[in-house]
Protein backbone atom coordinates (compact mmCIF):
# COMPACT_ATOMS: atom_id res chain seq x y z
CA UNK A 1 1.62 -24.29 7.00
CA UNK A 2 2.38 -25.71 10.28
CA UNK A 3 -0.31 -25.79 12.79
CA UNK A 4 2.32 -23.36 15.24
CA UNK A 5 3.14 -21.46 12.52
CA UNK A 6 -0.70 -20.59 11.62
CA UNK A 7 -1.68 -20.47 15.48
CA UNK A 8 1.35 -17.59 15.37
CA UNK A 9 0.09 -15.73 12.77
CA UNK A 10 -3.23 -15.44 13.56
CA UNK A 11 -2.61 -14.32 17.20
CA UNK A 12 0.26 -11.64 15.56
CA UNK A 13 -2.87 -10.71 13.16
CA UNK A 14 -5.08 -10.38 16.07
CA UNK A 15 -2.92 -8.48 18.38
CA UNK A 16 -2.03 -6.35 15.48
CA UNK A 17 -5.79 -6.10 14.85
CA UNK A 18 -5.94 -5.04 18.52
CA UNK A 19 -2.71 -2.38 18.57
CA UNK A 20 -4.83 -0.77 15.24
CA UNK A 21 -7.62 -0.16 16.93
CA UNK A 22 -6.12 1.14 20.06
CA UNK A 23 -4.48 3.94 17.50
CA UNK A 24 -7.77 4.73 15.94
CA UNK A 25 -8.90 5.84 19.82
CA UNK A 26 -5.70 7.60 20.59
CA UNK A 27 -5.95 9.72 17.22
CA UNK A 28 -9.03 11.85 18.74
CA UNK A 29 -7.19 12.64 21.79
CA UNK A 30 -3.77 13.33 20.12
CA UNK A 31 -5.58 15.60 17.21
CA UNK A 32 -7.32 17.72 20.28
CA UNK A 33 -4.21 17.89 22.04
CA UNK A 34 -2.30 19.45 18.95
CA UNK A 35 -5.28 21.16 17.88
CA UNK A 36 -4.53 20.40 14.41
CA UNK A 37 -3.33 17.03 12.46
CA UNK A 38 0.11 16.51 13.02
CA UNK A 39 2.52 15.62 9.99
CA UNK A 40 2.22 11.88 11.05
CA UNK A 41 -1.59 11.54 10.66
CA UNK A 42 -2.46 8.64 8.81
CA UNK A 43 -4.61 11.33 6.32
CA UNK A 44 -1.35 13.40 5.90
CA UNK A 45 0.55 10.65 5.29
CA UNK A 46 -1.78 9.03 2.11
CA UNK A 47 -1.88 12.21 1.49
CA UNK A 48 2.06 13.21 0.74
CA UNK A 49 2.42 9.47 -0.47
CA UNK A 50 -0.38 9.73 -3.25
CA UNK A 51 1.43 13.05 -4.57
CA UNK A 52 4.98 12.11 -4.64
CA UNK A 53 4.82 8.38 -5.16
CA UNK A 54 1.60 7.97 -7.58
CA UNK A 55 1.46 11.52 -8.68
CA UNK A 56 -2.37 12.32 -7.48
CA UNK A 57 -4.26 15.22 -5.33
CA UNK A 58 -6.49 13.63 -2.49
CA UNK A 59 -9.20 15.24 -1.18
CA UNK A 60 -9.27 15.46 2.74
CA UNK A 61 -12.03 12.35 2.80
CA UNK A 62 -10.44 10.35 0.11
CA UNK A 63 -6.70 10.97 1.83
CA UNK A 64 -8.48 9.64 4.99
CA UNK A 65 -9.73 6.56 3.19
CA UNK A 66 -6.29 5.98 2.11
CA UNK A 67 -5.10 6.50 5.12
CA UNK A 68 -7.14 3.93 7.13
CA UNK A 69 -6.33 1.55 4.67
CA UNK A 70 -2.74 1.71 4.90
CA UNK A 71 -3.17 1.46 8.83
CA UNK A 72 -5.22 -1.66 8.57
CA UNK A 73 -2.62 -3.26 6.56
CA UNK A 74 0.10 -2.05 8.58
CA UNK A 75 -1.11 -2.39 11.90
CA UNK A 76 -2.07 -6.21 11.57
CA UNK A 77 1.55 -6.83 9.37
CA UNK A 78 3.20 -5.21 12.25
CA UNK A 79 1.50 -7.58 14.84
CA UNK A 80 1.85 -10.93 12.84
CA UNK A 81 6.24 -9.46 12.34
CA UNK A 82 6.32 -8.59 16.23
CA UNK A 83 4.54 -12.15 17.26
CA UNK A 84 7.29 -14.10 15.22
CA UNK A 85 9.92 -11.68 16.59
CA UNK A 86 8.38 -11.87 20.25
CA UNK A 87 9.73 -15.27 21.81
CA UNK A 88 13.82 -13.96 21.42
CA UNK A 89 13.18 -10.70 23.35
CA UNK A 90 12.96 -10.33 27.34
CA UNK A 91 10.17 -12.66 29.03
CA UNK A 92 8.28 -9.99 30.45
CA UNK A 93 5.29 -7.68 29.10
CA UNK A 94 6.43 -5.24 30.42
CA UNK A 95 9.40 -4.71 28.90
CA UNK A 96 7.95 -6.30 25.51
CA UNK A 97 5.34 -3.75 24.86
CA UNK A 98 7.51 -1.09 25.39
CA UNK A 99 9.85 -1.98 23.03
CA UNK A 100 7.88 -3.03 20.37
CA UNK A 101 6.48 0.48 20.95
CA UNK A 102 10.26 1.80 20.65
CA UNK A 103 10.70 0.02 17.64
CA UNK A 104 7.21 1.60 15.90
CA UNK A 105 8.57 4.55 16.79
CA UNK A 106 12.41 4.51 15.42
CA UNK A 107 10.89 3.03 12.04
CA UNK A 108 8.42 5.67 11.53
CA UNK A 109 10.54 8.63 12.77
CA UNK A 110 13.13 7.51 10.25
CA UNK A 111 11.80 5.74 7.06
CA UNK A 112 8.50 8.45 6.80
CA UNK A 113 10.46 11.54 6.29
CA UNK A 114 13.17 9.55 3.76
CA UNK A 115 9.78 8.43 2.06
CA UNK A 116 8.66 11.93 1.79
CA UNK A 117 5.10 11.12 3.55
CA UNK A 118 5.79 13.45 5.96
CA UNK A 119 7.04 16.86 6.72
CA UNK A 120 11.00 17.06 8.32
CA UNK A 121 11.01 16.01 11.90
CA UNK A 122 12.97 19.39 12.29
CA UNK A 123 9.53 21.22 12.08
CA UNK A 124 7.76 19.02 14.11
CA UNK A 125 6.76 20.90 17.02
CA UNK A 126 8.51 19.45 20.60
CA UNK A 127 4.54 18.12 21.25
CA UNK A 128 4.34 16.27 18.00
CA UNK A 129 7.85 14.94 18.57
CA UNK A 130 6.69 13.77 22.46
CA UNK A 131 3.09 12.73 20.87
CA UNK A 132 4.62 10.16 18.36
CA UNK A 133 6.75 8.17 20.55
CA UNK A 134 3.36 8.20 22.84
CA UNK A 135 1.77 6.97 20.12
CA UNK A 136 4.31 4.17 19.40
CA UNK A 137 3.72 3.26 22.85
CA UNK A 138 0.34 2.97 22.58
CA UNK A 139 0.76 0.21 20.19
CA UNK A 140 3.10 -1.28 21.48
CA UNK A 141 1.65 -1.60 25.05
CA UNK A 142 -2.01 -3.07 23.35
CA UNK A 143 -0.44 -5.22 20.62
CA UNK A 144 1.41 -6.96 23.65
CA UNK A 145 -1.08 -6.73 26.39
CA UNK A 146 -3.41 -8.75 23.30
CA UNK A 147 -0.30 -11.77 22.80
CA UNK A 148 0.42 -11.54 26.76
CA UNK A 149 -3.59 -12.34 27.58
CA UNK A 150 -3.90 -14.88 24.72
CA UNK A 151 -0.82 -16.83 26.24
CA UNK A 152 -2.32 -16.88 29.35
CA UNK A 153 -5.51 -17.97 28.47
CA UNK A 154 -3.79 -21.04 26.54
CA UNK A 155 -5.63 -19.59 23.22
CA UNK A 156 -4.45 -20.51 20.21
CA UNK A 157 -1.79 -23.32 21.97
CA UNK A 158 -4.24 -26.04 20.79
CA UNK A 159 -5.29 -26.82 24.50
CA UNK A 160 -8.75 -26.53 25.99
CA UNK A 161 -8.46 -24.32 29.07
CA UNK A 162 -9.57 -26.40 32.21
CA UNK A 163 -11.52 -24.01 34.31
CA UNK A 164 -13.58 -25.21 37.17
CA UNK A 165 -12.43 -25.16 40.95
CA UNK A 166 -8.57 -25.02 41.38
CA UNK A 167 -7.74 -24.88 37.78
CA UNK A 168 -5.08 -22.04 36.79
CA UNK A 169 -8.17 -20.27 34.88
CA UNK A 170 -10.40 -20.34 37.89
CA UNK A 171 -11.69 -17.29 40.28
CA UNK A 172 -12.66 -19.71 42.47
């Protein structure tokens, strides 16, 4: 592997890493807005998947398991696909974050109901509908704000950052 191409991936893994954990403190806030789990919660969706795909019940704790696993794989993927993806879309954050946001949000509104993992988006209630697409953003906005700060630092370019008095990376 190519010393860029490995530098890539690891900040897209990071920054994934980043847009993951950004979701796991939006889910509290979202869940107490609804004031129940919407048809998109990472437990409802290992829990749908399990039964139609693999045939099994979950309990509430093991479909959260599941779940949290399926976000830490996804969340990172999604960050090392958007990093590769990132350099041929507009130069500024932004407009980046928002789209890969967009584009979170257009995938999962279509391919989870035609996987069965969730209920029909035509019984989503409008706040679910509005709550997702925050949601997306969420990502979106973290996962770039994560690349965007990494570039500027100069991590993972294979140069030192020069900080001292006048240098780019200086307060001072």
């Amino acid at each position: 592997m190519k010393t860029g191409v490995g530098r890539r991936v690891l900040r897209g893994l990071g920054a994934g890493v980043i847009g993951t954990l950004a979701l796991i403190g939006w889910e509290p806030l979202r869940n107490a807005w609804l004031g129940h789990l919407p048809s998109y919660s990472v437990r409802e969706i290992a829990r749908r998947g399990a039964r139609r795909w693999l045939g099994v019940r979950l309990s509430s704790h093991d479909a959260l398991r599941w779940g949290l696993l399926m976000r830490w794989l996804y969340g990172p993927s999604l960050g090392v696909v958007y990093a590769w993806l990132r350099p041929a879309l507009p130069p500024t954050a932004l407009l980046r974050g928002p789209l890969l946001g967009g584009g979170v949000w257009l995938f999962e509104r279509l391919s989870f109901p035609l996987l069965g993992v969730t209920r029909s988006p035509r019984t989503w209630t409008p706040t679910e509908r509005r709550l997702l697409v925050l949601q997306g953003l969420v990502f979106g906005l973290f996962t770039e704000a994560a690349l965007s700060r990494w570039q500027a630092d100069g991590l993972g370019t294979g140069h030192s950052l020069q900080v001292g008095r006048g240098s780019p990376a200086s307060p001072l």
